[in-house]
PDB file of N, CA and C in Angstrom:
ATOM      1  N   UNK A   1       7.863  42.252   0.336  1.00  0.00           N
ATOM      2  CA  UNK A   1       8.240  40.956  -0.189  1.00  0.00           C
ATOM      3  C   UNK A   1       7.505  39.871   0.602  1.00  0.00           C
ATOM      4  N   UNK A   2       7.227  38.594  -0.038  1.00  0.00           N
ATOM      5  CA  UNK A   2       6.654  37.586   0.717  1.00  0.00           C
ATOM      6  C   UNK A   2       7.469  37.071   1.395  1.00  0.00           C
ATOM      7  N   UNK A   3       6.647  35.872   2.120  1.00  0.00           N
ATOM      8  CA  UNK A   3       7.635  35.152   2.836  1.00  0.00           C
ATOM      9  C   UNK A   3       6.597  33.759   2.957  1.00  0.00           C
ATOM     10  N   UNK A   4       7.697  32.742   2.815  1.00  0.00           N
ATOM     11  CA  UNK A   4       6.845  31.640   3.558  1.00  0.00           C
ATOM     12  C   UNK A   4       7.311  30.796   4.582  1.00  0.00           C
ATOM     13  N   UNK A   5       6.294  30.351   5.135  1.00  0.00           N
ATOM     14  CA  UNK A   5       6.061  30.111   6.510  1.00  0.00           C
ATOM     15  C   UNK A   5       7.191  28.746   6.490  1.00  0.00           C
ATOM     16  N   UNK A   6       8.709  28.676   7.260  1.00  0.00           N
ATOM     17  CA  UNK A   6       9.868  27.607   7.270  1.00  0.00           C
ATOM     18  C   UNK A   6       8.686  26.170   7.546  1.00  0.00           C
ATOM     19  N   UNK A   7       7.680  26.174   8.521  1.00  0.00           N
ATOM     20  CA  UNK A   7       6.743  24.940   8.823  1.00  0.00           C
ATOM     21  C   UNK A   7       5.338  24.893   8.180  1.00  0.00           C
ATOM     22  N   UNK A   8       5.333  25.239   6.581  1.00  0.00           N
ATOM     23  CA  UNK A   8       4.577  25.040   6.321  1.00  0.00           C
ATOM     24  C   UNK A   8       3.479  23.659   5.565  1.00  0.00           C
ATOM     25  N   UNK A   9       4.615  22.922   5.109  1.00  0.00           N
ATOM     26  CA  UNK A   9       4.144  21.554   4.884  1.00  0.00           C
ATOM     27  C   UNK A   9       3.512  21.097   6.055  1.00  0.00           C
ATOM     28  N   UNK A  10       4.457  21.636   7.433  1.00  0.00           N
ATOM     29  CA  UNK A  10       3.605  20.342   8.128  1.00  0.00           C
ATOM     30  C   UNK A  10       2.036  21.664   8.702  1.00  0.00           C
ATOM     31  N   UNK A  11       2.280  22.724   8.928  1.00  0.00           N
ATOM     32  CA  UNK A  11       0.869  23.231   8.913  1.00  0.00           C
ATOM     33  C   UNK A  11      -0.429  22.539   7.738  1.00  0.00           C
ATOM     34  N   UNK A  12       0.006  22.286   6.862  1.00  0.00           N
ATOM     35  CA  UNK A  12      -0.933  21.807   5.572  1.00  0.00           C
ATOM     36  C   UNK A  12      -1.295  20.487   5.901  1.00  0.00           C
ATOM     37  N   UNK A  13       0.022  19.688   6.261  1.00  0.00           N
ATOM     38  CA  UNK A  13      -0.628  18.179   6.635  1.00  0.00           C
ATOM     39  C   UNK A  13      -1.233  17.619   7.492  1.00  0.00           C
ATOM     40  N   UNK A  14      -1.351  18.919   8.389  1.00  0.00           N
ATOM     41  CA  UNK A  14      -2.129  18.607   9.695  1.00  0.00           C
ATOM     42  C   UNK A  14      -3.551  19.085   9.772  1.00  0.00           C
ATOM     43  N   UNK A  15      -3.307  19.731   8.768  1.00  0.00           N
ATOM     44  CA  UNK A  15      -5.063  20.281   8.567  1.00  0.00           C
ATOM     45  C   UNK A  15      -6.132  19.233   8.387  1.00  0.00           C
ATOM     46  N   UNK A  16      -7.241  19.569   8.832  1.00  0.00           N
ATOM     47  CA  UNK A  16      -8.631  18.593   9.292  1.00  0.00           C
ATOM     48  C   UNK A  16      -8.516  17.804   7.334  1.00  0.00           C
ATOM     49  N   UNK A  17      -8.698  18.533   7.002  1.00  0.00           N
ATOM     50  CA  UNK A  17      -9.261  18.452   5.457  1.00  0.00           C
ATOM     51  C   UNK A  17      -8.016  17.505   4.974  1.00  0.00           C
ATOM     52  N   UNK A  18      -6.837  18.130   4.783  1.00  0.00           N
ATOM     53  CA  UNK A  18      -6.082  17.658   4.150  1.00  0.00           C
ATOM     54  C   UNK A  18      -5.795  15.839   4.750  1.00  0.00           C
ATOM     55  N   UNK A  19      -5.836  15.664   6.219  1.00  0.00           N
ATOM     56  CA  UNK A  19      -5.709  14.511   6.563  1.00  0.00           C
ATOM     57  C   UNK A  19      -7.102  13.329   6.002  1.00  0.00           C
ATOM     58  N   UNK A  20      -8.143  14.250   6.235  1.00  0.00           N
ATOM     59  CA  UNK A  20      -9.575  13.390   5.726  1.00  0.00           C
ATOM     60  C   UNK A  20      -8.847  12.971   4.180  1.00  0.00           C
ATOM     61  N   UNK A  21      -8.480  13.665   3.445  1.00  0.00           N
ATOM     62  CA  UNK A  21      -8.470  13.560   2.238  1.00  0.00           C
ATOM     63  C   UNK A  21      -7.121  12.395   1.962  1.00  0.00           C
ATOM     64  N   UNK A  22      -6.258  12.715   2.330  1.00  0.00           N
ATOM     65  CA  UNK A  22      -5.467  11.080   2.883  1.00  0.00           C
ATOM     66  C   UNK A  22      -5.580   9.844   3.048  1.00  0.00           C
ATOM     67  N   UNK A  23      -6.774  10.059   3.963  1.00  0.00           N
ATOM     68  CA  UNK A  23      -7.128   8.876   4.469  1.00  0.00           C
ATOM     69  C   UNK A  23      -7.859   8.217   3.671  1.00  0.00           C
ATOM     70  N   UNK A  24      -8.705   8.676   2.868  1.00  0.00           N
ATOM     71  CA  UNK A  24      -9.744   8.390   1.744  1.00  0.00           C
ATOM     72  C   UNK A  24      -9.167   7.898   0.767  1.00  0.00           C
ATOM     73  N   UNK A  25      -7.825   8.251   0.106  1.00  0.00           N
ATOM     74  CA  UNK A  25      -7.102   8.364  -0.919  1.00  0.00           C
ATOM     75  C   UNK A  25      -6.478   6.903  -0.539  1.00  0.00           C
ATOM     76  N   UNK A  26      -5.840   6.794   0.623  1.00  0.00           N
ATOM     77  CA  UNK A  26      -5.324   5.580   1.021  1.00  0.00           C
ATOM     78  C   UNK A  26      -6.107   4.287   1.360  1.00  0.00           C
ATOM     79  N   UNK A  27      -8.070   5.013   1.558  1.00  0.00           N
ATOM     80  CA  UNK A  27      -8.335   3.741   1.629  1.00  0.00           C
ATOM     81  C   UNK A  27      -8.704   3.169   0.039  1.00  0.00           C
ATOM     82  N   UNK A  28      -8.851   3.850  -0.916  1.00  0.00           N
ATOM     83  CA  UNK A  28      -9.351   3.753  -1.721  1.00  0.00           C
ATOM     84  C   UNK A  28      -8.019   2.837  -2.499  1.00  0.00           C
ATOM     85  N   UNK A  29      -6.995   2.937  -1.996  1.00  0.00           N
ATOM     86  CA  UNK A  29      -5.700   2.217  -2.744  1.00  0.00           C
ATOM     87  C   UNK A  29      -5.833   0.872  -1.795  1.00  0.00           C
ATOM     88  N   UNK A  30      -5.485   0.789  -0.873  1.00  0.00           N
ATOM     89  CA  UNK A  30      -5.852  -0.493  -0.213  1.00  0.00           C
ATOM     90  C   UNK A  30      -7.027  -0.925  -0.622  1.00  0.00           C
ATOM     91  N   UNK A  31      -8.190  -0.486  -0.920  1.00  0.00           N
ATOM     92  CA  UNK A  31      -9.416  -1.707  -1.708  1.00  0.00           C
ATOM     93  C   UNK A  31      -8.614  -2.024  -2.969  1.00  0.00           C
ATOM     94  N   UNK A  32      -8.081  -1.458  -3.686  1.00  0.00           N
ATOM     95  CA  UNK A  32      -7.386  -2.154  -4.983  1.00  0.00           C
ATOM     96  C   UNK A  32      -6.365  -3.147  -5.301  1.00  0.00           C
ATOM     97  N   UNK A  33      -5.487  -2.928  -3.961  1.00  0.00           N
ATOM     98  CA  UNK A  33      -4.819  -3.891  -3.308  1.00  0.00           C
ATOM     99  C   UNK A  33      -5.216  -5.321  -3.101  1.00  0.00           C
ATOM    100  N   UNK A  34      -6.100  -5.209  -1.988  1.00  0.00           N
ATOM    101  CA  UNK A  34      -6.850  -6.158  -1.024  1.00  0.00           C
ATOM    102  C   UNK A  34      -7.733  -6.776  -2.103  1.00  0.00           C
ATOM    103  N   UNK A  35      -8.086  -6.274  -3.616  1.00  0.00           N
ATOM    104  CA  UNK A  35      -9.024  -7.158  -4.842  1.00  0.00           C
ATOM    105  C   UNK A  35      -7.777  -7.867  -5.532  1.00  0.00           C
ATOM    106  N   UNK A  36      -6.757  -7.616  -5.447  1.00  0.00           N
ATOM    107  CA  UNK A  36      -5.958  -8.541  -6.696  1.00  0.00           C
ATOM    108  C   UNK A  36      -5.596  -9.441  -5.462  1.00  0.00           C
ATOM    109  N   UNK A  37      -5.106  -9.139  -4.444  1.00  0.00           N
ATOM    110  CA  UNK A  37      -4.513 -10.234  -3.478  1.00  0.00           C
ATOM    111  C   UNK A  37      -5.755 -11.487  -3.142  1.00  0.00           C
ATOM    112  N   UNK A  38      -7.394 -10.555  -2.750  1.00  0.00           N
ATOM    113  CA  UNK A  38      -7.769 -11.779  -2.558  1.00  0.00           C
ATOM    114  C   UNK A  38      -8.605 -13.182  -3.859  1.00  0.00           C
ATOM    115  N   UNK A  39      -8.280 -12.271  -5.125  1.00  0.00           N
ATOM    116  CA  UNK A  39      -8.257 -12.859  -6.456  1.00  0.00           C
ATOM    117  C   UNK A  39      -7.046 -13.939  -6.783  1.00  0.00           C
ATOM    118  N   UNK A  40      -6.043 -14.246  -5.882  1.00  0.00           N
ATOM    119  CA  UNK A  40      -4.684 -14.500  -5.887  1.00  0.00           C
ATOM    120  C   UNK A  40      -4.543 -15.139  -5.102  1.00  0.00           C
ATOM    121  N   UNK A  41      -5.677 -15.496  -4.203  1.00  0.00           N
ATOM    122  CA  UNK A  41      -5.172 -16.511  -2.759  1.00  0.00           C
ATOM    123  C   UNK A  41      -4.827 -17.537  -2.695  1.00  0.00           C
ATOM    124  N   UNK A  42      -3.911 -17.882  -2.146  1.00  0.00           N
ATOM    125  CA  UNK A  42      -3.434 -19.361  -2.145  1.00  0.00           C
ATOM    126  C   UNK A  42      -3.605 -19.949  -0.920  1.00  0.00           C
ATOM    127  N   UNK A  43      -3.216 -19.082   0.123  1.00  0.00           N
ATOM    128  CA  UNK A  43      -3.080 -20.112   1.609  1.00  0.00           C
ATOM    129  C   UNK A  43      -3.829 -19.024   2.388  1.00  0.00           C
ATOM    130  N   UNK A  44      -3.928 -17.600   2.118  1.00  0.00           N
ATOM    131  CA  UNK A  44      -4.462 -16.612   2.821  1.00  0.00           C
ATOM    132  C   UNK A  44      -3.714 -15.819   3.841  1.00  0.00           C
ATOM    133  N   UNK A  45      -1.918 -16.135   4.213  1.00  0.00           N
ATOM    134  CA  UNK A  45      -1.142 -15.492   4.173  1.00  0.00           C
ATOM    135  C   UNK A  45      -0.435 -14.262   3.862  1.00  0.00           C
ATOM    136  N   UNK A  46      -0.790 -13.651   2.568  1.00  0.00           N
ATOM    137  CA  UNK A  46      -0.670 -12.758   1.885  1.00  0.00           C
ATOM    138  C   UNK A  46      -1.577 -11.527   2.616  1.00  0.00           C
ATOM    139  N   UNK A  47      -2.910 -12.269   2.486  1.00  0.00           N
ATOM    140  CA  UNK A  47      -4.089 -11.486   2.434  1.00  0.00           C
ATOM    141  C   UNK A  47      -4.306 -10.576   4.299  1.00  0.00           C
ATOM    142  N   UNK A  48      -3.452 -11.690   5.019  1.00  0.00           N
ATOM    143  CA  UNK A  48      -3.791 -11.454   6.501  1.00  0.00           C
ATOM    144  C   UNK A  48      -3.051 -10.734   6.934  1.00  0.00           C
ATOM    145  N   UNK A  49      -1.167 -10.520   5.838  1.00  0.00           N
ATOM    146  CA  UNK A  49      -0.229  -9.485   6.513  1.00  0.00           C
ATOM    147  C   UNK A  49      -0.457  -8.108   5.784  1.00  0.00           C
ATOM    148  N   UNK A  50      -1.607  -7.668   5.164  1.00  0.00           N
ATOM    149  CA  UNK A  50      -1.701  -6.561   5.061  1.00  0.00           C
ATOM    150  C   UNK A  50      -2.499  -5.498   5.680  1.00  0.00           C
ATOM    151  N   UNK A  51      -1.801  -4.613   6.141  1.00  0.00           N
ATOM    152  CA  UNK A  51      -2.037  -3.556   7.184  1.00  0.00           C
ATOM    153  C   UNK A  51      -2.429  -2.516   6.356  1.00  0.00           C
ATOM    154  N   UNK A  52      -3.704  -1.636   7.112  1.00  0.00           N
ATOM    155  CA  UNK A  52      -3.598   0.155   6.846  1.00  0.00           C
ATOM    156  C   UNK A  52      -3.391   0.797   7.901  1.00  0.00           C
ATOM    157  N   UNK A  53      -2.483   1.332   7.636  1.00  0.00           N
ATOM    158  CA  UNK A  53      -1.847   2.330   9.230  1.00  0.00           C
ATOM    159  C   UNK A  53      -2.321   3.824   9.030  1.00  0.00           C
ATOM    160  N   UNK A  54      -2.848   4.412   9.678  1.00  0.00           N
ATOM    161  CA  UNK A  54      -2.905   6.360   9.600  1.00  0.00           C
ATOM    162  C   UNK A  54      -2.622   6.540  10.630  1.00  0.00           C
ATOM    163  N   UNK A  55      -0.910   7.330  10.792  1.00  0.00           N
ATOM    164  CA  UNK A  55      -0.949   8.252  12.020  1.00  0.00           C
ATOM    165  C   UNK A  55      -0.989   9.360  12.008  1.00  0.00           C
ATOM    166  N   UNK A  56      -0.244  10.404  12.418  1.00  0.00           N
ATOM    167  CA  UNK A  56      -1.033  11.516  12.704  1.00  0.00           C
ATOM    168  C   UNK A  56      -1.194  12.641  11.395  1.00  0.00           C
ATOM    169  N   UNK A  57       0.106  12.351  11.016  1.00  0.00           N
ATOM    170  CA  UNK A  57      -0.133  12.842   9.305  1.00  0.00           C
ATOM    171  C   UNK A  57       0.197  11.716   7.782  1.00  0.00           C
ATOM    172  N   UNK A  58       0.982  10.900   8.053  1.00  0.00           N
ATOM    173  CA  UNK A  58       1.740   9.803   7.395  1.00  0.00           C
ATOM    174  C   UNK A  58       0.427   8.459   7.288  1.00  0.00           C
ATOM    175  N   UNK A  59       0.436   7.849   6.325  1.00  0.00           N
ATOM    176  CA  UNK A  59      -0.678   6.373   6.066  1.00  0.00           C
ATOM    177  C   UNK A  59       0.314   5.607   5.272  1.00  0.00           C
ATOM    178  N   UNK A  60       0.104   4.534   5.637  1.00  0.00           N
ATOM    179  CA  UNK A  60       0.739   3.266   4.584  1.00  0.00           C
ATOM    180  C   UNK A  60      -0.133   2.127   4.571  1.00  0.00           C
ATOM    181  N   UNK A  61       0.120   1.614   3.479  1.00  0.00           N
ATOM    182  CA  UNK A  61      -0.612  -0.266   3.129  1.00  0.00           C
ATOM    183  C   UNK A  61       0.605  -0.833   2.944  1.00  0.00           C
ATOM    184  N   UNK A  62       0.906  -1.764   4.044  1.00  0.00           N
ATOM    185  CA  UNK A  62       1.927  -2.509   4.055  1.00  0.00           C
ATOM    186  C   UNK A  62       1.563  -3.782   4.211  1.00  0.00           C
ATOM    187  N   UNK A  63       2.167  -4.945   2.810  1.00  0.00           N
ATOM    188  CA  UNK A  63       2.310  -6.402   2.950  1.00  0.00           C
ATOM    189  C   UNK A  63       3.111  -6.595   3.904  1.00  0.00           C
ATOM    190  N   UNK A  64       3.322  -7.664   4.466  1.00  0.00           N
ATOM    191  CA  UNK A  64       4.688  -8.096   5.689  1.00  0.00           C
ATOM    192  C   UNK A  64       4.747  -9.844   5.226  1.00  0.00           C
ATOM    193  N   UNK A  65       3.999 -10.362   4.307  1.00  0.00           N
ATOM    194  CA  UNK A  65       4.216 -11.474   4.368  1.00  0.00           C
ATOM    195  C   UNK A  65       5.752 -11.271   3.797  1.00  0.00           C
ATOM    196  N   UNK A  66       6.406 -12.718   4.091  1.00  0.00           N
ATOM    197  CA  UNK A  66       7.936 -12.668   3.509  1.00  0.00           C
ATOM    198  C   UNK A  66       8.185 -13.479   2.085  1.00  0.00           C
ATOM    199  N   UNK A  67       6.958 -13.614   1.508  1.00  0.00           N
ATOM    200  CA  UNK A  67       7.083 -13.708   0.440  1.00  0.00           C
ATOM    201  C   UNK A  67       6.782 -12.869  -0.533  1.00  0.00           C
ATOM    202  N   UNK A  68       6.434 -12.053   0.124  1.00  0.00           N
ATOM    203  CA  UNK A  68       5.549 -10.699  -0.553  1.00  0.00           C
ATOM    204  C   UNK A  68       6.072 -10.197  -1.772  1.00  0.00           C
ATOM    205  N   UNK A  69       7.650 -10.403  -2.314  1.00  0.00           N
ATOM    206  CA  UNK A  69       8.579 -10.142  -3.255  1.00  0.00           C
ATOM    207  C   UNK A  69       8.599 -10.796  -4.292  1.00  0.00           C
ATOM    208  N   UNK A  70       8.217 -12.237  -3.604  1.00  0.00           N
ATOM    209  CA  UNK A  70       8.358 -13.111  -4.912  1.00  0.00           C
ATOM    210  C   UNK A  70       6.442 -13.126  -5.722  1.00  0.00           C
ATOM    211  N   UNK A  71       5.365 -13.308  -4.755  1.00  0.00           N
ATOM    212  CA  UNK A  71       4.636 -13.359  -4.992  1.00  0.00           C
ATOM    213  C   UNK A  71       4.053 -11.841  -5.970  1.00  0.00           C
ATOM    214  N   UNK A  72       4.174 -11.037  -5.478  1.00  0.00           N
ATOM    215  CA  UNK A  72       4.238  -9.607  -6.541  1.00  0.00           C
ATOM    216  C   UNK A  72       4.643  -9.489  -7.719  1.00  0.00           C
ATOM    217  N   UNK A  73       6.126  -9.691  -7.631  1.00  0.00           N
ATOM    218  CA  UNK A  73       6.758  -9.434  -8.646  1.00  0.00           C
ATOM    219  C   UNK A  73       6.950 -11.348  -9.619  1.00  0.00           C
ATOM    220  N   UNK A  74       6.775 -12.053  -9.017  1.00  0.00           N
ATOM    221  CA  UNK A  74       7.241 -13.171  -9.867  1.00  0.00           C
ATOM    222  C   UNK A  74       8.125 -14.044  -9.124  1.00  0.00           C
ATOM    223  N   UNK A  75       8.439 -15.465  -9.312  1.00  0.00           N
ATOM    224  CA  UNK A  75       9.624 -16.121  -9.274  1.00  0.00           C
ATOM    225  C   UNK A  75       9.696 -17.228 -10.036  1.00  0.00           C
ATOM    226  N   UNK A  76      10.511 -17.845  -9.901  1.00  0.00           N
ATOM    227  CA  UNK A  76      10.638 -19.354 -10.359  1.00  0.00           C
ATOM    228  C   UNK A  76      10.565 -20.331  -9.506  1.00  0.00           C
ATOM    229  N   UNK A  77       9.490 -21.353  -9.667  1.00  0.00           N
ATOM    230  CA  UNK A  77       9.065 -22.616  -9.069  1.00  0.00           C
ATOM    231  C   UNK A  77      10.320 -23.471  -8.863  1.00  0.00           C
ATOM    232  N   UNK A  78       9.349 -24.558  -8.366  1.00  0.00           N
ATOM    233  CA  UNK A  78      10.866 -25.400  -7.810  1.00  0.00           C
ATOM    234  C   UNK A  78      11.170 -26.686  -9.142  1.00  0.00           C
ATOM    235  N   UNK A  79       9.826 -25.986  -9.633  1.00  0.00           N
ATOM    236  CA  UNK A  79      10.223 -27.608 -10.957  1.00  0.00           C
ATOM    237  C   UNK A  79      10.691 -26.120 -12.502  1.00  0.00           C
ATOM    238  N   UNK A  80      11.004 -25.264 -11.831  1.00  0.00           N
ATOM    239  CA  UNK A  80      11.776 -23.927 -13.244  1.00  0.00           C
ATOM    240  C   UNK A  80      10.799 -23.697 -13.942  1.00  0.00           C
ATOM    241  N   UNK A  81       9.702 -23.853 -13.249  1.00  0.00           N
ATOM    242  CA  UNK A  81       8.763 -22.994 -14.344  1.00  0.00           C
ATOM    243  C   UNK A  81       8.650 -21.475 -13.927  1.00  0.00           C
ATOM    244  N   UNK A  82       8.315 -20.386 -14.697  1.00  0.00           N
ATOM    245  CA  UNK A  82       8.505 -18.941 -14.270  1.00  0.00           C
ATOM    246  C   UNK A  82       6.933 -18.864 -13.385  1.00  0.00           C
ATOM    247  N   UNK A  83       6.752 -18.240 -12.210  1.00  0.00           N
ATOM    248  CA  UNK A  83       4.952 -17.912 -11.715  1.00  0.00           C
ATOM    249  C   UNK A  83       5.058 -16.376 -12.156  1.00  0.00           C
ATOM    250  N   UNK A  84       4.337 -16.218 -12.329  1.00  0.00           N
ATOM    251  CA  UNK A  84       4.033 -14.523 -12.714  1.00  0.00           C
ATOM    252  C   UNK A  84       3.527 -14.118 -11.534  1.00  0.00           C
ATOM    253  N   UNK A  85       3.829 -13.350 -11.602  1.00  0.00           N
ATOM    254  CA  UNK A  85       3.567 -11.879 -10.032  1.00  0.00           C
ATOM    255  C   UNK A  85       2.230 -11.457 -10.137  1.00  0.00           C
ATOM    256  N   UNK A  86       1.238 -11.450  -9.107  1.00  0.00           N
ATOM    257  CA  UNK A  86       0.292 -10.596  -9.293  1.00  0.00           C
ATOM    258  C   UNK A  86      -0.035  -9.193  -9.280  1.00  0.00           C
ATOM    259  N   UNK A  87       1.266  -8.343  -9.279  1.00  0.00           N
ATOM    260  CA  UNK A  87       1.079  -6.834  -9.052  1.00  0.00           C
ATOM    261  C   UNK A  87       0.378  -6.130  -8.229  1.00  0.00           C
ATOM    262  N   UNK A  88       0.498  -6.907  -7.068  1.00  0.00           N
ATOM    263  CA  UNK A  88      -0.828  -6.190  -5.912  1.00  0.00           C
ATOM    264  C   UNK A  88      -0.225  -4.654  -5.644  1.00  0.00           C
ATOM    265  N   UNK A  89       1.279  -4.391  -5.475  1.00  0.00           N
ATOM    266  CA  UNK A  89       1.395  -3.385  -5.390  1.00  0.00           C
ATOM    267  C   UNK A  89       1.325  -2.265  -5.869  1.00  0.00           C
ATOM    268  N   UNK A  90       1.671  -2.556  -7.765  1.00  0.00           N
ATOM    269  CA  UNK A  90       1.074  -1.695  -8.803  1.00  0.00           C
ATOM    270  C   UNK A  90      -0.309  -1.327  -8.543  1.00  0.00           C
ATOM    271  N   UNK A  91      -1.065  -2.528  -8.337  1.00  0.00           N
ATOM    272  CA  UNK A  91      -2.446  -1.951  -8.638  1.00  0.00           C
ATOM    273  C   UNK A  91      -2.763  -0.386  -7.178  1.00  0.00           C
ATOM    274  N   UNK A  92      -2.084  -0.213  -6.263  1.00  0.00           N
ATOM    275  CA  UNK A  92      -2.596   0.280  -5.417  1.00  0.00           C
ATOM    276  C   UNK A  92      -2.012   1.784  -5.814  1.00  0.00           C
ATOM    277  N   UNK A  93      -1.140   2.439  -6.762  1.00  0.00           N
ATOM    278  CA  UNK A  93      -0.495   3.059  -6.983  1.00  0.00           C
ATOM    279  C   UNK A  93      -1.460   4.330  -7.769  1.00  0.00           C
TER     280      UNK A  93
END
């Protein structure tokens, strides 16, 4: 009978290959990102709190601005008009 290995995800995610291939994948989503945001600039805020992190198996593209919610997805102005969201995060998906 087989068996598989209880640590095998993280054997796989630690592999040379599999991390190269990560990293590529993630930078290739952050350029898609980083084109609608800087198509979208207003003050350049947006554009400066976004990070690419790779540690040892795990990557993220993280906004940190604190508007990052409204500007994405949408809000309403201060005179009630609706702004539409630019979807920076969709696009990176």
């Amino acid at each position: 009978m087989a068996t598989v290995r209880p640590d095998l995800a993280s054997v796989v995610a630690h592999m040379p290959g599999v991390k190269r291939a990560v990293r590529r994948i993630l930078n290739e989503r952050a350029a898609r990102i980083r084109a609608v945001v800087a198509a979208h600039r207003d003050t350049g805020a947006l554009s400066s709190s976004l990070t690419v992190r790779t540690n040892r198996v795990d990557s993220t593209v993280t906004l940190e601005d604190p508007a990052v919610v409204a500007i994405n997805y949408g809000h309403v102005a201060a005179d009630g008009r609706w702004v539409e969201g630019i979807h920076a995060l969709e696009a990176g998906l």
